[in-house]
N, C-alpha and C. Protein backbone atom coordinates (compact mmCIF):
# COMPACT_ATOMS: atom_id res chain seq x y z
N UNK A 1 -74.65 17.29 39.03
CA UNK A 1 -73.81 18.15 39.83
C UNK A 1 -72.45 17.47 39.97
N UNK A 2 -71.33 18.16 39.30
CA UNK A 2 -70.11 17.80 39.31
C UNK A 2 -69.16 18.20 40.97
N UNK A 3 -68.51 17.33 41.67
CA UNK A 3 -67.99 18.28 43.08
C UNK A 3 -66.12 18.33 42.63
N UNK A 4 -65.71 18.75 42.66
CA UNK A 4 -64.26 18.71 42.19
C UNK A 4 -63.33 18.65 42.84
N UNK A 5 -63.09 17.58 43.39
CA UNK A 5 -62.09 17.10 44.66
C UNK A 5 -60.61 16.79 44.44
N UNK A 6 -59.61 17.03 45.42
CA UNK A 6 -58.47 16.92 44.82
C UNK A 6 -57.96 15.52 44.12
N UNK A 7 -58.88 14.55 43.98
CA UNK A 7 -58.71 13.53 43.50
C UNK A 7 -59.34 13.41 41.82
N UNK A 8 -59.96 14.40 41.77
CA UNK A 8 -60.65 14.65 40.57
C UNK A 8 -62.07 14.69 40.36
N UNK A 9 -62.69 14.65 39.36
CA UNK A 9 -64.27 15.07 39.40
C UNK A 9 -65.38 13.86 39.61
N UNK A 10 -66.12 14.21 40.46
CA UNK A 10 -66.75 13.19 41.22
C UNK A 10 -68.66 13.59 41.00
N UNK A 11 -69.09 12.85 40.33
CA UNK A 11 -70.60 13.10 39.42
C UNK A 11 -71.41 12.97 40.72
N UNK A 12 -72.12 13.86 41.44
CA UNK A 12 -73.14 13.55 42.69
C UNK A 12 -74.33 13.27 41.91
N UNK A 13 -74.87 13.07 41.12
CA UNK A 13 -76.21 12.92 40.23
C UNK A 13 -77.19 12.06 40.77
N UNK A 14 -76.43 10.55 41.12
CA UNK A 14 -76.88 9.07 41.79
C UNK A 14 -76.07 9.23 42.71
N UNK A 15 -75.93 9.97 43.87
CA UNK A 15 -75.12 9.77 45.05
C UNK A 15 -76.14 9.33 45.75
N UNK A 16 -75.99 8.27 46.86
CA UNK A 16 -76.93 7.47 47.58
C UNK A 16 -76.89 8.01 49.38
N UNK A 17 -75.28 8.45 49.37
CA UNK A 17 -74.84 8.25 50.58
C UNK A 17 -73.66 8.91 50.85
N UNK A 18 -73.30 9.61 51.73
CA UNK A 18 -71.80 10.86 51.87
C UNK A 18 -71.85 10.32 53.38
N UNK A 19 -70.58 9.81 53.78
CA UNK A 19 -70.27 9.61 54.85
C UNK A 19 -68.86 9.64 55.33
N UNK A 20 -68.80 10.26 56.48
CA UNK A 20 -67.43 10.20 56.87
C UNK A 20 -66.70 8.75 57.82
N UNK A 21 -65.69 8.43 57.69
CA UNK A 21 -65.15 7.65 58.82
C UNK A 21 -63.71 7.51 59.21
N UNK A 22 -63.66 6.20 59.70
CA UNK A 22 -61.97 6.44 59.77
C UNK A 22 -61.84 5.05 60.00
N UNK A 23 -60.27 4.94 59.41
CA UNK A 23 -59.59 3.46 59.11
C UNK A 23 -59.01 3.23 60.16
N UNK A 24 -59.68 1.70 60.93
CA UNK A 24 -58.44 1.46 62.27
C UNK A 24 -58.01 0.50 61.68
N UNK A 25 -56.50 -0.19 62.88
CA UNK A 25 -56.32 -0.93 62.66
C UNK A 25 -56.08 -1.63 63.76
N UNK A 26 -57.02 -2.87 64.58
CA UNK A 26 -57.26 -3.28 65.81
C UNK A 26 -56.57 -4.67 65.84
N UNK A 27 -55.42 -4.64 66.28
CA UNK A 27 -54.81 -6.28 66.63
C UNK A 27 -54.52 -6.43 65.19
N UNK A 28 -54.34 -5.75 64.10
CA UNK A 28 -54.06 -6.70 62.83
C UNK A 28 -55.41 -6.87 62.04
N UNK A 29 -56.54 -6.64 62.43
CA UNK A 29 -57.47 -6.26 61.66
C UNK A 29 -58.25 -5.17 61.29
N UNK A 30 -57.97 -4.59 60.35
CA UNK A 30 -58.32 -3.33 59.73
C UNK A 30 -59.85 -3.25 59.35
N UNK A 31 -60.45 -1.88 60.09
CA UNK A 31 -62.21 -1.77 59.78
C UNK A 31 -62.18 -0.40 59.63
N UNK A 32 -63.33 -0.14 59.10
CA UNK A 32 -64.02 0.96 58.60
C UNK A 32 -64.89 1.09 60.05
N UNK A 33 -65.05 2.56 60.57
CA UNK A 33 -65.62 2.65 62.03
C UNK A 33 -66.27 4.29 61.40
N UNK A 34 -67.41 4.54 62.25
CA UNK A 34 -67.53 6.02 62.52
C UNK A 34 -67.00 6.69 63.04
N UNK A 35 -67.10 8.25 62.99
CA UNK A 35 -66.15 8.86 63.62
C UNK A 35 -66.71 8.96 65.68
N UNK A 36 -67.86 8.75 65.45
CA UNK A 36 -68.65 8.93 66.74
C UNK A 36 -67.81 7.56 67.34
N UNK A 37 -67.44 6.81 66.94
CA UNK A 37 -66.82 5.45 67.92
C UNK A 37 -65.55 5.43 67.76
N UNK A 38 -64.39 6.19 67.09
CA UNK A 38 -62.92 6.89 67.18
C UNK A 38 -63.39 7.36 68.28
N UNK A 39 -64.29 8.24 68.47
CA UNK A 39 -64.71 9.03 70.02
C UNK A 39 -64.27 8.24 71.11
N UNK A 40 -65.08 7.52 71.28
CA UNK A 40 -64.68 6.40 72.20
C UNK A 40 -64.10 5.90 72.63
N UNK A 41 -63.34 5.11 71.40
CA UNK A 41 -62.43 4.11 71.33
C UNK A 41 -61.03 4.16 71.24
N UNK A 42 -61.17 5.28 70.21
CA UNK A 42 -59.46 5.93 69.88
C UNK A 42 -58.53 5.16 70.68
N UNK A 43 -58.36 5.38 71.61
CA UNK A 43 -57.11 5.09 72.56
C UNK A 43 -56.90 3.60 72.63
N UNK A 44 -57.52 2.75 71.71
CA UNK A 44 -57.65 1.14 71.68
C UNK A 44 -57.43 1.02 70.47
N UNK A 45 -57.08 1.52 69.62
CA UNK A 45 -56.71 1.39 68.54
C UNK A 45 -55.72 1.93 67.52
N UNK A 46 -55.08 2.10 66.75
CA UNK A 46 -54.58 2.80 65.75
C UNK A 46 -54.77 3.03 64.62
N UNK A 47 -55.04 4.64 64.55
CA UNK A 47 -55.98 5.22 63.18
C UNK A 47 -54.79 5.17 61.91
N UNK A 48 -55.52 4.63 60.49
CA UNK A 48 -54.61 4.47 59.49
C UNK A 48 -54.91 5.45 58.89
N UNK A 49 -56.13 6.32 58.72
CA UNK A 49 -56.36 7.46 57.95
C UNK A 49 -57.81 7.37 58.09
N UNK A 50 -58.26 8.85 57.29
CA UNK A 50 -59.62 9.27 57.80
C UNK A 50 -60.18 9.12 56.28
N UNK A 51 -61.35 9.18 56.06
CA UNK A 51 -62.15 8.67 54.79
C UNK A 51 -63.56 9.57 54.83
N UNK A 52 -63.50 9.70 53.18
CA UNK A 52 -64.70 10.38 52.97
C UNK A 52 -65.25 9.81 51.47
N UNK A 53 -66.59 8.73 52.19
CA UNK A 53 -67.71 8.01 51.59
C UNK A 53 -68.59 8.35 50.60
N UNK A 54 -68.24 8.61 48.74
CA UNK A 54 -69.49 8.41 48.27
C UNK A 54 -69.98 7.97 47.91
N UNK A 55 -70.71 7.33 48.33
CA UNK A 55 -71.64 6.29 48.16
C UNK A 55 -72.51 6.00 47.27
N UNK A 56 -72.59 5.54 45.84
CA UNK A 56 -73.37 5.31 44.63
C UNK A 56 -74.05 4.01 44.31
N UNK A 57 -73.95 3.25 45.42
CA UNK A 57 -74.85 1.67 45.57
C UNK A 57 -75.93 1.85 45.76
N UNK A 58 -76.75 1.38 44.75
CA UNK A 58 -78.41 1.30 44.81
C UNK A 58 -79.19 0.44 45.92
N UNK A 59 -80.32 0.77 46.43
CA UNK A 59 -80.80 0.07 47.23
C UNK A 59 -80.74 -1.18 46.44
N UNK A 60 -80.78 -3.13 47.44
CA UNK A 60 -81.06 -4.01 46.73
C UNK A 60 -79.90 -4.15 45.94
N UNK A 61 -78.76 -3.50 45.82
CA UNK A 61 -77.68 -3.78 44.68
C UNK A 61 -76.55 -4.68 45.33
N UNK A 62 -75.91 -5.92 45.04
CA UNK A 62 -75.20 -6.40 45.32
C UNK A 62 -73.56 -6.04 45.01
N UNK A 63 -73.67 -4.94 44.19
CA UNK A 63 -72.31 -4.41 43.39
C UNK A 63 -72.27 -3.23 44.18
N UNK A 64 -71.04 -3.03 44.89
CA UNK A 64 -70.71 -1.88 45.67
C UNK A 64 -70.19 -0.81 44.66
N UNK A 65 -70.36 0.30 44.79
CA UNK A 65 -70.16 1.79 43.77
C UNK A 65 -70.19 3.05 44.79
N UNK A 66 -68.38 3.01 44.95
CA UNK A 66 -68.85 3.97 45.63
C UNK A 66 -67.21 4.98 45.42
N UNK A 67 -67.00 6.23 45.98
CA UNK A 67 -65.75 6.86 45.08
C UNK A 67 -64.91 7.00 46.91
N UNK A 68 -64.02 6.57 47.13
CA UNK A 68 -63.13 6.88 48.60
C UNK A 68 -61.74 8.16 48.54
N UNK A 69 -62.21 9.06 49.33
CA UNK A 69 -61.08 9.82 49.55
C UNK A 69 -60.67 10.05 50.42
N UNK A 70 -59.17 10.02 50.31
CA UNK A 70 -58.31 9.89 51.82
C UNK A 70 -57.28 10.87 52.72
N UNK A 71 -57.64 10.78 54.13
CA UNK A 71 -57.01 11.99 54.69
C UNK A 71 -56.59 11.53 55.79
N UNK A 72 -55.39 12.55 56.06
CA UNK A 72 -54.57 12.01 57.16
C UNK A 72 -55.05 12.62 58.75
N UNK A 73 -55.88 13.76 58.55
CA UNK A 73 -56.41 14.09 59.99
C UNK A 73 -57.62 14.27 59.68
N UNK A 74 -58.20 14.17 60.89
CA UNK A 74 -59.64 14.68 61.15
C UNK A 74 -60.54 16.41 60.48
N UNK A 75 -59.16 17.06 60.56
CA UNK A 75 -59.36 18.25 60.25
C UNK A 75 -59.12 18.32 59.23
N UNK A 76 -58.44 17.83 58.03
CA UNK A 76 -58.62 17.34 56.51
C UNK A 76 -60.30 17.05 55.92
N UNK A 77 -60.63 15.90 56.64
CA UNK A 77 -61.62 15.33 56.63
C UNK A 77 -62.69 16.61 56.74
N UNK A 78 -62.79 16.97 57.84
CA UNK A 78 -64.05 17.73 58.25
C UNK A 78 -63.83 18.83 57.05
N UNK A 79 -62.91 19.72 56.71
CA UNK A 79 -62.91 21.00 55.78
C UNK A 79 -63.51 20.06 54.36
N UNK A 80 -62.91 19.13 53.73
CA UNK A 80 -63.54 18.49 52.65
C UNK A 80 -64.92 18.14 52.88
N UNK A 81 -65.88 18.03 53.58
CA UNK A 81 -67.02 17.64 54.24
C UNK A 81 -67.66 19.17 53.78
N UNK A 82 -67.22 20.06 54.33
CA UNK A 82 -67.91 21.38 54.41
C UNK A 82 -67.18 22.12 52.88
N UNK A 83 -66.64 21.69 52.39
CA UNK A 83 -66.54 22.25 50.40
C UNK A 83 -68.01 21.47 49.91
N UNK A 84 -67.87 20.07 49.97
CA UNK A 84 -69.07 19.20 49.78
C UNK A 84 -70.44 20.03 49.99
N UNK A 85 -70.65 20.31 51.22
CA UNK A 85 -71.58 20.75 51.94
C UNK A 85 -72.22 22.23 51.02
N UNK A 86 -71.39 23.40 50.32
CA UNK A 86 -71.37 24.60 49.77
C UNK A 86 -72.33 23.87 48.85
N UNK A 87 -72.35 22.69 48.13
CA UNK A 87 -72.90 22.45 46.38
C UNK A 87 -74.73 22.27 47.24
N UNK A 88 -74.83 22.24 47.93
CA UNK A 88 -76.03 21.89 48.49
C UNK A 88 -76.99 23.09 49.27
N UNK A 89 -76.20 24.21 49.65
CA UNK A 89 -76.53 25.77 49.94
C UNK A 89 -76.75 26.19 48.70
């Protein structure tokens, strides 16, 4: 199953993992967070952009494989989530 994202074509075949998050950046150190703890936290931090995870690392695999696409709001994020979501209906 091919998904066709504006970044280009992205093979779900061995997809392990689809996750959303978002990039802070706290005091000078930049992390990968869920969106459930932006909930939270937001106001302690500053968001660099929002991210959408696919994840192609095998259980046990020490080699990370995975494809990142990037968005500037939440509401970017969530509509790309739910195109994703159609290949699976």
């Amino acid at each position: 199953m091919i998904y066709k994202s504006s970044e280009g074509n992205i093979e779900l075949t061995n997809l392990v993992r689809l996750y959303p998050a978002v990039v802070i950046d706290m005091q000078g150190e930049v992390a990968e967070m869920s969106l459930e703890w932006i909930d939270l936290y937001g106001d302690k931090v500053r968001i660099l952009h929002y991210i959408l995870v696919f994840d192609f690392t095998q259980p046990g695999s020490d080699e990370k494989n995975r494809t990142v696409l990037k968005f500037t709001s939440k509401d970017e994020l969530i509509a790309e989530m739910q195109e994703v979501a159609k290949l699976y209906n």
